[in-house]
Protein backbone atom coordinates (compact mmCIF):
# COMPACT_ATOMS: atom_id res chain seq x y z
CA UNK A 1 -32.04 -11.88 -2.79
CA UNK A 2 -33.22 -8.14 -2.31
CA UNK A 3 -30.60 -5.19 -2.13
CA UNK A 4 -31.63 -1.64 -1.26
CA UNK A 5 -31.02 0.92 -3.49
CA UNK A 6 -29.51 3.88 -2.02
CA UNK A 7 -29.43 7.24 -2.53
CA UNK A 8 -26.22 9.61 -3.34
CA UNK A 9 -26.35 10.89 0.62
CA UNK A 10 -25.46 6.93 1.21
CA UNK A 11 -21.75 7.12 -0.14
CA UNK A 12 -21.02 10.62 2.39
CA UNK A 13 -22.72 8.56 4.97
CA UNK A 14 -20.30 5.66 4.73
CA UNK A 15 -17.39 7.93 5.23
CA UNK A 16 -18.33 9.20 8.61
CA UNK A 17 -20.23 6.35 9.72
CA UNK A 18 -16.93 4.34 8.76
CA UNK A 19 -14.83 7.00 10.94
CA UNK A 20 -17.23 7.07 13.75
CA UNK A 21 -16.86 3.19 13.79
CA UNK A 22 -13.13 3.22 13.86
CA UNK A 23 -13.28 5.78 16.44
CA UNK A 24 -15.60 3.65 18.47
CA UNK A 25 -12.85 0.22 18.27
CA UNK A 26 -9.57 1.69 16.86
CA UNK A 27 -7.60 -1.57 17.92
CA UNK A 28 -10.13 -3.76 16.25
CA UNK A 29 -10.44 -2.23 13.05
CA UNK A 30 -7.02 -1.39 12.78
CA UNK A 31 -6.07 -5.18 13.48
CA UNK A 32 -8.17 -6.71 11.16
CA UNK A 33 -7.92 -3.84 8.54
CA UNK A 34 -3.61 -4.16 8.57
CA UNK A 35 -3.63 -7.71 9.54
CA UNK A 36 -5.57 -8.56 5.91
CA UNK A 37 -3.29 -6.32 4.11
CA UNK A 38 0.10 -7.79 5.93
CA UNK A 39 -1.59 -11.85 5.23
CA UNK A 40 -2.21 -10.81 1.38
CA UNK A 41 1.41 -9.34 0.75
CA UNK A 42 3.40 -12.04 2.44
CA UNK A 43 1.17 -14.40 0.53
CA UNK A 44 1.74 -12.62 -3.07
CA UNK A 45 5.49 -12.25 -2.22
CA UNK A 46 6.05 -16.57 -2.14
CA UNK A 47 7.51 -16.97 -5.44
CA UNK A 48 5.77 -18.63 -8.38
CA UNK A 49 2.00 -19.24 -7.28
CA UNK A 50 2.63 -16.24 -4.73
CA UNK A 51 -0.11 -13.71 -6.69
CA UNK A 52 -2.33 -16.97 -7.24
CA UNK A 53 -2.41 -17.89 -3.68
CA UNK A 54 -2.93 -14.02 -2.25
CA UNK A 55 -5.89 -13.87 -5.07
CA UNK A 56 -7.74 -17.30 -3.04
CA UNK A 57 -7.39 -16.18 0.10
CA UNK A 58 -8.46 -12.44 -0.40
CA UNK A 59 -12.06 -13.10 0.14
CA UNK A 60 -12.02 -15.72 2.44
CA UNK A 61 -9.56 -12.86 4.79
CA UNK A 62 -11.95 -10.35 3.70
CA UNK A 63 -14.56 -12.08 6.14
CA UNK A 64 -12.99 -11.91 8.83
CA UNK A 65 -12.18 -8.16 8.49
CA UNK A 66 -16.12 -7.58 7.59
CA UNK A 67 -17.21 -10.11 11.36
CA UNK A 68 -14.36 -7.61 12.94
CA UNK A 69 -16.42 -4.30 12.20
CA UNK A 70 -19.19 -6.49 12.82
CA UNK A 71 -17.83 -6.42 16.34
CA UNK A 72 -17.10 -3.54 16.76
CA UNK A 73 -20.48 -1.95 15.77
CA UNK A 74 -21.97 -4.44 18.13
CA UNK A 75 -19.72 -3.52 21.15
CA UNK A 76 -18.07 -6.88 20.89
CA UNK A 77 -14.11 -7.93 21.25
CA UNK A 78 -13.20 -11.08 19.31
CA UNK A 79 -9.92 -12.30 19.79
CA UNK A 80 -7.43 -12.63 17.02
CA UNK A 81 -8.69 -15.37 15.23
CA UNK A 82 -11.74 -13.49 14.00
CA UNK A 83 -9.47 -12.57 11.24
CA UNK A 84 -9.90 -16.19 9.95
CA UNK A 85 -13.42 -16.51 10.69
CA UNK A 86 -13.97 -16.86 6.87
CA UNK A 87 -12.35 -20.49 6.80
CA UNK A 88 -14.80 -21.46 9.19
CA UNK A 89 -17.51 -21.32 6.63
CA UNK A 90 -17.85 -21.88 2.46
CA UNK A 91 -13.92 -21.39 1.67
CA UNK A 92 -14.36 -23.35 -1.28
CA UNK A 93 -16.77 -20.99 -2.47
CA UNK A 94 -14.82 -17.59 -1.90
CA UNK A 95 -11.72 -18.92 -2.89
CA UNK A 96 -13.77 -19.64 -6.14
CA UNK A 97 -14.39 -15.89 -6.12
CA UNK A 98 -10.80 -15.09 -5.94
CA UNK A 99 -10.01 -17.21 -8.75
CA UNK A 100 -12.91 -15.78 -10.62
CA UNK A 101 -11.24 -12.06 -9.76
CA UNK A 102 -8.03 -13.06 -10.60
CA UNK A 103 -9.12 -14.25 -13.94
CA UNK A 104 -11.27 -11.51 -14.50
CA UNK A 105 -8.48 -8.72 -13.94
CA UNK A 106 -6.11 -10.36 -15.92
CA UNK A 107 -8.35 -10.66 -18.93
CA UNK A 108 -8.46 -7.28 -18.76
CA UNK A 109 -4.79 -6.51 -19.17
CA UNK A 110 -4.38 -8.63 -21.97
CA UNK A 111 -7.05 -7.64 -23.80
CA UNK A 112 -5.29 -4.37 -23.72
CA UNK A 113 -2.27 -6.46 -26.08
CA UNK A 114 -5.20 -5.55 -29.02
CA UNK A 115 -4.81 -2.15 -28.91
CA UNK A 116 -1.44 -1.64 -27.73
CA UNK A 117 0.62 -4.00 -28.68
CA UNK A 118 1.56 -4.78 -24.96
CA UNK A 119 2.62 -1.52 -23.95
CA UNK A 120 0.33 -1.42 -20.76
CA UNK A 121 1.17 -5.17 -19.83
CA UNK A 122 4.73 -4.22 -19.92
CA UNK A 123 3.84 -1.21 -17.52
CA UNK A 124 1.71 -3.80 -15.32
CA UNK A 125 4.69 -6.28 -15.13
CA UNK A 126 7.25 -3.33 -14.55
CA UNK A 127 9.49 -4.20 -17.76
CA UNK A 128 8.79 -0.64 -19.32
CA UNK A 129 9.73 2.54 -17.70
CA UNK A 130 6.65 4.69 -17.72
CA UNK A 131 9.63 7.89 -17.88
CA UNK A 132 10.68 6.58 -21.19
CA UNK A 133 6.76 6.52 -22.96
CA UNK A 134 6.80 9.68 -25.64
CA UNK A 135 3.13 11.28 -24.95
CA UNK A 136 0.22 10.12 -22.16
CA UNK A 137 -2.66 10.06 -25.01
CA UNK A 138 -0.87 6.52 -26.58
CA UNK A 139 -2.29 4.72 -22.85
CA UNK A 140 -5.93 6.08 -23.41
CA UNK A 141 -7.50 3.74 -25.72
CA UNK A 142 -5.57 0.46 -23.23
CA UNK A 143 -6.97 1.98 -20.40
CA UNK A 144 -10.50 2.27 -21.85
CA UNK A 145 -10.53 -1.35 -22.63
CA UNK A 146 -9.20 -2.69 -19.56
CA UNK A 147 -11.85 -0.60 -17.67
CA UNK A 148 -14.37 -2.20 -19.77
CA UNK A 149 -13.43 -5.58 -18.38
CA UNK A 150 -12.13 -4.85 -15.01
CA UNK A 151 -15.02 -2.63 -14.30
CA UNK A 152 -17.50 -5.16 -14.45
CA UNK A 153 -15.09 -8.04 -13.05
CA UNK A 154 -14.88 -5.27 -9.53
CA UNK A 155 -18.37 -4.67 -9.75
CA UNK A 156 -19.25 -8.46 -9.27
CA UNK A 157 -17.33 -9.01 -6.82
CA UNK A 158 -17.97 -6.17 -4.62
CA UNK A 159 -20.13 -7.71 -2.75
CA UNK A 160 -19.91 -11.38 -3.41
CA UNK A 161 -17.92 -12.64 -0.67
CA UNK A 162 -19.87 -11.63 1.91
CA UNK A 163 -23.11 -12.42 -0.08
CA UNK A 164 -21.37 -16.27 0.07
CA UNK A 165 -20.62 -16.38 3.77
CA UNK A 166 -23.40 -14.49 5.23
CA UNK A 167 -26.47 -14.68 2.82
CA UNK A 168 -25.29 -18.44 1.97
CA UNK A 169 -25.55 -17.85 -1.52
CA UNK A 170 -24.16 -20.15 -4.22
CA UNK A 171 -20.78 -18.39 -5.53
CA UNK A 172 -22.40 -17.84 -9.29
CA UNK A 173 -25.17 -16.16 -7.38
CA UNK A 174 -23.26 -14.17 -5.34
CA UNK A 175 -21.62 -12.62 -8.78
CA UNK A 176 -24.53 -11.84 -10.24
CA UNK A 177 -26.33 -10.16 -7.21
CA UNK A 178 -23.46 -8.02 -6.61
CA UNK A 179 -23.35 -6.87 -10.20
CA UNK A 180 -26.86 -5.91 -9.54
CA UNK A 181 -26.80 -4.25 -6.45
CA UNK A 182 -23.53 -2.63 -7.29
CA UNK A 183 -25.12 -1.13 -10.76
CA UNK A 184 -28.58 -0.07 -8.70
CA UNK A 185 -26.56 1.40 -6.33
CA UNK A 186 -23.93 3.27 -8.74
CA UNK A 187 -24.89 6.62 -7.17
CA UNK A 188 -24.30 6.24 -3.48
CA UNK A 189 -20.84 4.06 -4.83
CA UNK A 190 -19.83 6.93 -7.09
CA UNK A 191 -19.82 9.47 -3.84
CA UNK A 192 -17.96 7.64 -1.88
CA UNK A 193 -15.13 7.02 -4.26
CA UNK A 194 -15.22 10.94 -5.17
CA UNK A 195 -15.86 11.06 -1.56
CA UNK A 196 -12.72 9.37 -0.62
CA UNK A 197 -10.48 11.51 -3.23
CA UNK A 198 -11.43 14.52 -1.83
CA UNK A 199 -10.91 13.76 1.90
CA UNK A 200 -7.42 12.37 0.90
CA UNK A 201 -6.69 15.46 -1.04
CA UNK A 202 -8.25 18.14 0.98
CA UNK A 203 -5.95 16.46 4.32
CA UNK A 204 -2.77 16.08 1.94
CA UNK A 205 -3.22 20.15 1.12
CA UNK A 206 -3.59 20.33 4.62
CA UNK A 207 -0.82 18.89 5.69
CA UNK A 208 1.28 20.51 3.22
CA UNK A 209 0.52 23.91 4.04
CA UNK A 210 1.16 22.92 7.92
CA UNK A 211 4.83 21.67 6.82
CA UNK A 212 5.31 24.74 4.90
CA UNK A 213 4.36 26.49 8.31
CA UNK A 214 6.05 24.52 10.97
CA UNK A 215 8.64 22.08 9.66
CA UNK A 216 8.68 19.91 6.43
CA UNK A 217 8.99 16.71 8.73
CA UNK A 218 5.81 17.51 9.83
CA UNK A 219 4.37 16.17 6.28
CA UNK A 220 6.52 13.02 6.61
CA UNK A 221 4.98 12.20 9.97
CA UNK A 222 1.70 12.98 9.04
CA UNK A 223 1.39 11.13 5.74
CA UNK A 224 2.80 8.09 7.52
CA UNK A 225 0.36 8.67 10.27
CA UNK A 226 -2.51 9.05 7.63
CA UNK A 227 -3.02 5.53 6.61
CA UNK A 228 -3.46 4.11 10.14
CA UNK A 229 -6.35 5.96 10.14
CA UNK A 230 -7.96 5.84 6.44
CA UNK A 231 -7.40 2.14 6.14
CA UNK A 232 -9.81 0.89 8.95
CA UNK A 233 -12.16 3.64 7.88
CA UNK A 234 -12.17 2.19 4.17
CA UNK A 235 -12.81 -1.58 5.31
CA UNK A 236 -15.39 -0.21 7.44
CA UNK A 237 -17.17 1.60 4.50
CA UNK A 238 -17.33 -1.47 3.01
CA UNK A 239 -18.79 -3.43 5.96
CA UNK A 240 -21.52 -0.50 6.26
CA UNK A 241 -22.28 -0.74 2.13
CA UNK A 242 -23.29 -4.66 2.85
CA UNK A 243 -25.30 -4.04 5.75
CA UNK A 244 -27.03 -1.28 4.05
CA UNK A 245 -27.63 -2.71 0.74
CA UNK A 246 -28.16 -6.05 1.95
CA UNK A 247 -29.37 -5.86 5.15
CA UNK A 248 -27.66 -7.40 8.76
CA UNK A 249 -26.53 -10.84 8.88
């Protein structure tokens, strides 16, 4: 399995590529973008196995929302059921990714019960108030430690799911080359994170000052407004990172 390695110019490149692409099928992306998102929390929200069952089906959904960019870069209009294009290939396999995620990430947050006595894990399940902790510094050495297992946990899985369904590899495999290609390609990821930040913060300053100008509902609108647009663009970043590190199809 060969995966490109990119330069940092890559990660600014899958911002506006990612815009020009929703611009080119805003229904498409939006639909498979917000259609994903709406499957995963109705799935977490079943009670019991809810976060379980959301955690199997998140990259199997994931492939459909990666053949719906797919589309649209190729000028193509699917119907609705390319959202669940991914059970029409090796679902075993990348639900065996989710479960390997799910494990992964929590792992990480109890590992953080070694340092903090299960502060953070109280944050993470919502039975501490964050309002009522005494000083910030007490969460840095937690947080350190779950980013040393969660880090690596997001890093193989980046890619995996679509290294399953459309490079056919073995689900193992697919973890390990997307370790790789994610580490290789730590530059070009690292500017479109930062990337991302800054186009979020430079339009919420934006906005603000516009409210300040015009009418404080303005903000309101806008920031709902917001979202519809840098959620498609996001997915479709991440569609454009596999078919640049990896190649088409």
């Amino acid at each position: 399995m060969h995966a490109h390695i990119l330069g940092y110019s890559h990660g600014w490149r899958w911002i506006t590529e990612g815009f020009a692409l929703w611009r080119r099928a805003p229904a498409l992306t939006s639909y498979v973008s917000f259609a994903y998102v709406l499957l995963l929390l109705l799935a977490s929200s079943l009670p019991y196995l809810g976060q379980f069952l959301a955690a199997l089906l998140m990259p199997i959904l994931s492939i459909g929302v990666l053949e719906g960019m797919a589309a649209a870069e190729g000028g193509r209009r699917p119907g609705p059921e390319v959202l669940f294009a991914g059970f029409r290939g090796p679902w075993r396999s990348l639900a065996a990714l989710g479960a390997f995620q799910l494990a992964g990430n929590l792992l990480a947050v109890l590992a953080t019960i070694l340092v903090d006595g299960g502060l953070m894990l109280g944050l993470y399940r919502g039975t501490i108030d964050p309002a009522s902790l005494e000083s910030e510094p007490q969460l840095l050495w937690p947080l350190l430690v779950w980013l040393a297992i969660a880090l690596p946990v997001t890093m193989a899985y980046w890619f995996a799911p679509a290294l399953v369904a459309w490079h056919r590899q073995p689900w193992p495999k697919a973890l390990f080359f997307s370790f790789y290609a994610t580490l290789r390609n730590w530059r070009a990821l690292l500017v479109y994170a930062l990337g991302i930040a800054a186009v979020v913060f430079a339009l919420v300053l934006a906005l603000s000052f516009l409210a300040a100008l015009i009418h404080p509902y303005v903000l309101g609108i806008a920031l709902f407004l917001l979202p519809l647009v840098l959620v498609p663009t996001l997915f479709a970043g991440l569609y454009l990172q596999v078919r640049d590190v990896f190649g088409p199809r």
